[in-house]
Protein backbone atom coordinates (compact mmCIF):
# COMPACT_ATOMS: atom_id res chain seq x y z
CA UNK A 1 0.00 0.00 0.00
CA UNK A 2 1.31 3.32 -0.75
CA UNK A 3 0.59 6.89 0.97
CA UNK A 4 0.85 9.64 -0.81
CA UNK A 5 0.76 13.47 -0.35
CA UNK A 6 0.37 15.40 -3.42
CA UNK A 7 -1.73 15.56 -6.82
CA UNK A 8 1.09 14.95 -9.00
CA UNK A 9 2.44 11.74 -7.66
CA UNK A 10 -0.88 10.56 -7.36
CA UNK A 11 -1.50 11.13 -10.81
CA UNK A 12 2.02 9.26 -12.01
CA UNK A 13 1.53 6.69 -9.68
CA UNK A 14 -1.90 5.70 -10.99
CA UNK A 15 -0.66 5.83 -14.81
CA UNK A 16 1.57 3.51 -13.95
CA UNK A 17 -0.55 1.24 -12.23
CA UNK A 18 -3.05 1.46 -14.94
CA UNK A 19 -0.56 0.52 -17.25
CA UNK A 20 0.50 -2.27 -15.45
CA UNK A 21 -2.26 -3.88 -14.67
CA UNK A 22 -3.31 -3.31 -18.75
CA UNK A 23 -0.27 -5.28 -19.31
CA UNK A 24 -0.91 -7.91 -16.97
CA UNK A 25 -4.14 -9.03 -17.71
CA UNK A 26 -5.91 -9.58 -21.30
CA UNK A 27 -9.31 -8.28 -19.81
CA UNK A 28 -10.96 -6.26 -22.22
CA UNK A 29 -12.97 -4.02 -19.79
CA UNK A 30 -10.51 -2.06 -19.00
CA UNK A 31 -9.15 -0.90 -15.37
CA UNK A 32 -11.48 -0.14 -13.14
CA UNK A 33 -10.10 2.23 -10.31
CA UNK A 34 -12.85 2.15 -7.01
CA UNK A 35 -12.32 5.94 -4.63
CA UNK A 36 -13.57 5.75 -1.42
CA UNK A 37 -13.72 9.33 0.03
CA UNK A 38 -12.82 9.76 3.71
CA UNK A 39 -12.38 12.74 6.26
CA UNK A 40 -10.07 9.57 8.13
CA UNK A 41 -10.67 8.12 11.84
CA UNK A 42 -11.53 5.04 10.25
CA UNK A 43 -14.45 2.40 11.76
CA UNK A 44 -15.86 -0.31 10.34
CA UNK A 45 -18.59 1.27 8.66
CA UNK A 46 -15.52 2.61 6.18
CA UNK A 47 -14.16 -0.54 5.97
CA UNK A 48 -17.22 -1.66 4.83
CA UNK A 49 -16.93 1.12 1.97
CA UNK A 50 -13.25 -0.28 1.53
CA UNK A 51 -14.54 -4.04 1.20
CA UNK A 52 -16.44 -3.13 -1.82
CA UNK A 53 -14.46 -0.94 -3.40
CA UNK A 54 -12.33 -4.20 -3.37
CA UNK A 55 -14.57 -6.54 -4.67
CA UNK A 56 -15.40 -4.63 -7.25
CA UNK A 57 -12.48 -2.79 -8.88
CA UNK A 58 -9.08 -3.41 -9.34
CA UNK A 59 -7.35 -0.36 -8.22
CA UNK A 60 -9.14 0.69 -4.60
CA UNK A 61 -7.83 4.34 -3.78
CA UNK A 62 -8.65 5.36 -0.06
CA UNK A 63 -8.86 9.39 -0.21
CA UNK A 64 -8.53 10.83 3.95
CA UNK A 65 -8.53 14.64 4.09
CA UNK A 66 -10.89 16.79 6.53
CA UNK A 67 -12.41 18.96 3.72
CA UNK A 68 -12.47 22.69 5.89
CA UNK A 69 -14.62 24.19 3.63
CA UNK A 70 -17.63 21.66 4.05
CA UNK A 71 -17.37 23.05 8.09
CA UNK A 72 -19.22 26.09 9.44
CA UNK A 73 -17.69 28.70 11.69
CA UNK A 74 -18.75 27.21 14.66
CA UNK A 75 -18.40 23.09 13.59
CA UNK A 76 -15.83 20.97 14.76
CA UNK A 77 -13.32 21.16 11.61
CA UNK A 78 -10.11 21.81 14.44
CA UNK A 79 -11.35 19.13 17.17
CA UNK A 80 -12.65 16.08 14.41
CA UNK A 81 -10.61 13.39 15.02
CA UNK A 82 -7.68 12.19 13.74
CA UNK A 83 -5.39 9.61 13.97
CA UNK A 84 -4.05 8.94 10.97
CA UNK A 85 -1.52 5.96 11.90
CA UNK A 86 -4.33 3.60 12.75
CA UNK A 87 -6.33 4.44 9.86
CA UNK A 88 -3.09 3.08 7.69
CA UNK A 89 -3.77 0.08 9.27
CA UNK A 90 -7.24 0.08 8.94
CA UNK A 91 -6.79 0.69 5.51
CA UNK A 92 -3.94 -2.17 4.69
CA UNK A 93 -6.05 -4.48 6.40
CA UNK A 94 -8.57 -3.95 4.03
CA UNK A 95 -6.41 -4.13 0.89
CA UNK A 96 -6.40 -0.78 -0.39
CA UNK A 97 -3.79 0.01 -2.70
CA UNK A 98 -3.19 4.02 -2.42
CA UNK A 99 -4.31 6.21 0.76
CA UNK A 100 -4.48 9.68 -0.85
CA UNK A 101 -3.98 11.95 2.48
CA UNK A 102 -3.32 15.18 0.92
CA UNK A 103 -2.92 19.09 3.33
CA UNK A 104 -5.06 21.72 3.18
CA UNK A 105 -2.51 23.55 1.52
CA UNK A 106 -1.92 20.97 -1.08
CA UNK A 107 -5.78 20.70 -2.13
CA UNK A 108 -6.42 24.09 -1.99
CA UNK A 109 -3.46 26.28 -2.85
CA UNK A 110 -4.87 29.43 -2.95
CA UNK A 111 -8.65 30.45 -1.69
CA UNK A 112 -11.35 29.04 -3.09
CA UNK A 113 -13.32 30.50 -6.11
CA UNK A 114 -15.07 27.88 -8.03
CA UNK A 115 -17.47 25.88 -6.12
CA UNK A 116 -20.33 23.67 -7.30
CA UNK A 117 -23.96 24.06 -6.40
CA UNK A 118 -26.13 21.45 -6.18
CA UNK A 119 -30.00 23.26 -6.08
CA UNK A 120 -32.92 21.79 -4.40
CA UNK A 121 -31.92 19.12 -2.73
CA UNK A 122 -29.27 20.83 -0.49
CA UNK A 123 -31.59 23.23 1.04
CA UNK A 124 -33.34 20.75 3.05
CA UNK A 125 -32.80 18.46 6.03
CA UNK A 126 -28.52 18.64 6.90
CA UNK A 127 -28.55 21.56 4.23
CA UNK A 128 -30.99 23.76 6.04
CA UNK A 129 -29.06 23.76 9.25
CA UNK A 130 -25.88 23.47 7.53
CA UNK A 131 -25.62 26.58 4.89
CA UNK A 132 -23.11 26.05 2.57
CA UNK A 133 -22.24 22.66 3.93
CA UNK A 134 -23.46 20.71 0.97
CA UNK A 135 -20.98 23.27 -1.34
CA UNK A 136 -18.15 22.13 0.52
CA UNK A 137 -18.75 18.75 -0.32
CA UNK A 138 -19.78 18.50 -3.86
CA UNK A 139 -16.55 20.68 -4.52
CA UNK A 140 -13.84 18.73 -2.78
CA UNK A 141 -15.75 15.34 -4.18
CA UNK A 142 -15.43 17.00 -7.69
CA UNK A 143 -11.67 17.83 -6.74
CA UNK A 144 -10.83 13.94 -5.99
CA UNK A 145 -13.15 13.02 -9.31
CA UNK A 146 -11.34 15.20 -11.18
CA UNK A 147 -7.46 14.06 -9.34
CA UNK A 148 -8.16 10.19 -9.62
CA UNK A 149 -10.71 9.69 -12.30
CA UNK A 150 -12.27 6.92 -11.03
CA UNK A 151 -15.06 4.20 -12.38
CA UNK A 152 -16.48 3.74 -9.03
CA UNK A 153 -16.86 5.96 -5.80
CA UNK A 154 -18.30 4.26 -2.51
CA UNK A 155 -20.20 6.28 -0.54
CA UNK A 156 -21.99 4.97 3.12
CA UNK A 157 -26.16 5.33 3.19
CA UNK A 158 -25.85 6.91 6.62
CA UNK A 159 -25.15 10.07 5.23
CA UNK A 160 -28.45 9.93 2.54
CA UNK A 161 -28.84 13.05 1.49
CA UNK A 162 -24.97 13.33 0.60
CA UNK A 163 -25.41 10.31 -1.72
CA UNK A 164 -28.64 11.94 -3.20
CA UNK A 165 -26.61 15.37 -3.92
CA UNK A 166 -23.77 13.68 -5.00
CA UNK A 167 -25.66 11.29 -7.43
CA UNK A 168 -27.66 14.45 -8.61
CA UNK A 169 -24.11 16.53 -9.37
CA UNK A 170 -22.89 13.12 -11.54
CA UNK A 171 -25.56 13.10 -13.39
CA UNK A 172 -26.22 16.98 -14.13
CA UNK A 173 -22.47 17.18 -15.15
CA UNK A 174 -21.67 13.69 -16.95
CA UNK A 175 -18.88 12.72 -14.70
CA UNK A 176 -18.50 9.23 -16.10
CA UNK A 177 -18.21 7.97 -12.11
CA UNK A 178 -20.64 5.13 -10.85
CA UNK A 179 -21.54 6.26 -7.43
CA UNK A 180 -22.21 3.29 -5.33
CA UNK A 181 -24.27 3.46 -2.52
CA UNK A 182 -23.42 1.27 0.70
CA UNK A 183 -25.52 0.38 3.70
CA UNK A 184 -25.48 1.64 7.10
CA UNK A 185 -23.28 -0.21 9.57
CA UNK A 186 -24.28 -0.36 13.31
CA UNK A 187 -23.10 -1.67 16.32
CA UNK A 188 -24.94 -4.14 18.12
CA UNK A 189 -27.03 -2.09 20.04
CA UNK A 190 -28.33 -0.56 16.98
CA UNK A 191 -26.66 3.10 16.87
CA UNK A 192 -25.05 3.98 13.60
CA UNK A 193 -21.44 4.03 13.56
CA UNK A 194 -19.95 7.42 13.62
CA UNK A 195 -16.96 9.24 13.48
CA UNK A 196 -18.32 11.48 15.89
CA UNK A 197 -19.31 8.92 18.41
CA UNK A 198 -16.19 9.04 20.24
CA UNK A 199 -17.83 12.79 21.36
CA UNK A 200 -19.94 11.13 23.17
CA UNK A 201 -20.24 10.51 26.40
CA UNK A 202 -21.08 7.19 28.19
CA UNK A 203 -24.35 8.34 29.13
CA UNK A 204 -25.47 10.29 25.98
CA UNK A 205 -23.86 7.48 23.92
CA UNK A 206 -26.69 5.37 25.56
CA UNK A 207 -29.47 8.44 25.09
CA UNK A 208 -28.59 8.16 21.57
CA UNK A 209 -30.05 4.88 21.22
CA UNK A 210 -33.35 6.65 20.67
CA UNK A 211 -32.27 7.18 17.47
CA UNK A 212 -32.37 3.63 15.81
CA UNK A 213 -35.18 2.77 18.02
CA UNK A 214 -37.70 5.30 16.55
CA UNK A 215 -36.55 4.57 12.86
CA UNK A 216 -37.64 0.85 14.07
CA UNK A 217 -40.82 1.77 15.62
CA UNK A 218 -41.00 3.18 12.00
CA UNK A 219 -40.53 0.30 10.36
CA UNK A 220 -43.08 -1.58 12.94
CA UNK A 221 -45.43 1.04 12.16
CA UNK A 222 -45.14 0.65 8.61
CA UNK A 223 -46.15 -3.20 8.86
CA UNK A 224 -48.47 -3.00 10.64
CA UNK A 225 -50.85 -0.05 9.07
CA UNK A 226 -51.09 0.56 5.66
CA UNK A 227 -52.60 3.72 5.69
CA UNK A 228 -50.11 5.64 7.99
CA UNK A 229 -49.76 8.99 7.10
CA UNK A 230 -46.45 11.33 6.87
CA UNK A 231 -47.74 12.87 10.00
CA UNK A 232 -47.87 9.99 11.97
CA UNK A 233 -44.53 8.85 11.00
CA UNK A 234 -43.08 12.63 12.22
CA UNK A 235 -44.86 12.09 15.06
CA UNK A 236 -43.49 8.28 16.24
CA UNK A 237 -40.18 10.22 15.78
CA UNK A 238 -40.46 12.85 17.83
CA UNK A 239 -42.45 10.81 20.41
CA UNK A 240 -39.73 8.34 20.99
CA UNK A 241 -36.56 10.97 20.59
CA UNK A 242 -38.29 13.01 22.85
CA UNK A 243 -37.26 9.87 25.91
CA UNK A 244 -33.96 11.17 25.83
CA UNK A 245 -33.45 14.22 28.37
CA UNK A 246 -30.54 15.63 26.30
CA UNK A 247 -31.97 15.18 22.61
CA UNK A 248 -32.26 18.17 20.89
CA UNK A 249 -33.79 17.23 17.42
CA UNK A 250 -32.82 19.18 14.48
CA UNK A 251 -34.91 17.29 12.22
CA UNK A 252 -37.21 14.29 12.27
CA UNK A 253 -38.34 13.66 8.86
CA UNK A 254 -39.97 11.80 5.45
CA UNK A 255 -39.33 12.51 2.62
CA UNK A 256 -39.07 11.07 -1.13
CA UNK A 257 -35.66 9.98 -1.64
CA UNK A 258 -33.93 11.09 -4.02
CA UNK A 259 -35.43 13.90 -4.42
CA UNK A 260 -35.89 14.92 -1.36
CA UNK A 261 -39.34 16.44 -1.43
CA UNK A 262 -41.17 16.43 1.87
CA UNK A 263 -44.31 14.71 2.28
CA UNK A 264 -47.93 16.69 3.36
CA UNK A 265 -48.88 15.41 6.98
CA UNK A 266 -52.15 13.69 5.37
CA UNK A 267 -50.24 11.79 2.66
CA UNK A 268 -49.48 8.05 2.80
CA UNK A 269 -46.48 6.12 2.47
CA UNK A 270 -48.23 4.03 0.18
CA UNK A 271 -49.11 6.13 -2.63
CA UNK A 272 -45.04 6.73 -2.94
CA UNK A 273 -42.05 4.48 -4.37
CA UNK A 274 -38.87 5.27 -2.40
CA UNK A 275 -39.01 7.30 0.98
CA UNK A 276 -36.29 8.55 3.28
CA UNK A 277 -37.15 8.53 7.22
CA UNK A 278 -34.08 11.00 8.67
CA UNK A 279 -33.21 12.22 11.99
CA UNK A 280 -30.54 14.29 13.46
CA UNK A 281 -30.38 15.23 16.57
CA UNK A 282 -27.75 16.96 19.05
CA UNK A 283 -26.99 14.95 21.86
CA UNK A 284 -24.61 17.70 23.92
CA UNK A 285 -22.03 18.67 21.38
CA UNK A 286 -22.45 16.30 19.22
CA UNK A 287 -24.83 16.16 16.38
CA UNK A 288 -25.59 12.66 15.21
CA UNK A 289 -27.31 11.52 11.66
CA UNK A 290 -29.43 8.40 10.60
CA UNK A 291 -31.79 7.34 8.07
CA UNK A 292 -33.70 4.45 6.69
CA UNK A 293 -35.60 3.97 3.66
CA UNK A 294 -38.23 2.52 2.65
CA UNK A 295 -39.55 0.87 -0.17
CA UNK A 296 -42.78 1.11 -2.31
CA UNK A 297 -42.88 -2.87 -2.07
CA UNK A 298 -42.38 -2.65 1.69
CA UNK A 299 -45.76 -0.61 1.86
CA UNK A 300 -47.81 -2.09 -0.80
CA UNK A 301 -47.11 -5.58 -0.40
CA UNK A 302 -49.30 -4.80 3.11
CA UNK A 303 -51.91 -3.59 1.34
């Protein structure tokens, strides 16, 4: 596995991989190079990410940089966690075969003055609370497009709305990239693994255990009544985030995924295909993320 710092010898380095591997096989497909974008402190939910990029492509690049301008003025760009020697190992464990772990100063030079703007679907859910956020990210995910020119880039379903936004830029500006959507990984307890989990304390790590449990009272809910309403699902949300004394809920929410649009309170699930049940809520400090989805068949096979 190789580590490297800068654009250019990322570039040369993957030529030459490129070529050899072109050289060593007779496989007319071509070589298919897998990114998995990372802002590091590596847990299994990554190596998840890392496990497909492996089984399907033949050059897996592991990208870890903590992307400042995707952080607000008062977000935790200087405390997120690092630690960049154990995500090496992570990372070799899993077979990668280039960590790209590039400075600041190395992807952006000199300030900042194209960015790319993803309409519509930013504005809402992380993107309301988070102005500007979703511009951070769909210009530093452009950057490492552009730098490694992947087939395939992994991205984990925890984070929903990023895959929807970054699925929506791909496709508005033909970036010949398959973005491949990955499932959620949890502990087994049920809370969504996190970078920012280590924030948390022993007690609010337990509070946030509400999270997962209303999405499943969702899912419950859903099986059981085939006439539920976007209203009632808000409200089995908030009614079961609300048992944690330190929750602070930012949003608990359906909407139609990808798109994004929010559902009327009188609407039901089952007149819909795909739908996206997020939450995030601040437990302290920390603000915390997850999402299920759920399917047309899941609904109307009730019916």
């Amino acid at each position: 596995m190789k580590v490297i710092r800068t654009i250019a010898e990322l570039r040369q380095e993957l030529n030459i991989m490129r070529k050899n591997h072109n050289n060593d096989t007779s496989d007319s497909r071509g070589v298919v190079v897998g990114l998995v974008p990372t802002m590091g402190y590596l847990h299994r939910g990554h190596a998840s990410l890392m496990q497909a990029a492996r089984q399907q492509s033949d050059i897996v690049v592991l990208s870890i940089f903590v992307n400042p301008i995707q952080f607000g003025p008062n977000e935790d760009f200087d405390s997120y966690p690092r630690d960049e020697e154990r995500d090496l190992a992570v990372a070799r464990a899993e077979g990668v075969d280039i960590v790209f772990s590039p400075s600041v100063e190395e992807m952006y030079p000199q300030p900042t003055q194209t960015t790319i703007t993803v309409s519509g679907i930013t504005e809402r859910l992380c993107g309301a609370s988070r102005p500007g956020h979703f511009n951070g990210v769909t210009t530093v995910v452009s950057k490492l497009f552009n730098i490694v020119q992947p087939q395939k880039a992994f991205f984990g379903m925890k984070d929903a709305q990023q895959v929807a936004v970054i699925q929506q830029m791909v496709h508005d500006l033909n970036m010949p990239v398959d973005v491949v959507p990955c499932p959620i990984v949890r502990e087994e307890d049920g809370l969504a693994l996190s970078s920012r989990n280590v924030y948390l304390s022993s007690e609010l790590r337990q509070e946030a255990l509400v999270l997962s449990q209303a999405l499943r009272a969702v899912q419950e809910a859903v099986a059981s009544n085939t006439a539920i309403t976007a209203k009632d699902i808000r409200h089995i949300l908030r009614e079961h985030i609300s048992q944690s004394v330190h929750a602070v809920i930012d949003y608990a929410e359906i909407q139609s995924f990808p798109s994004l649009e929010p559902l009327a309170d009188d609407e039901e699930l089952k007149a819909y295909g795909d739908l996206l049940i997020a939450l995030a809520v601040k437990f302290g400090k920390t603000r915390l993320i997850d999402n299920i989805r759920i399917q047309k068949m899941e609904v109307l096979s009730r019916v």
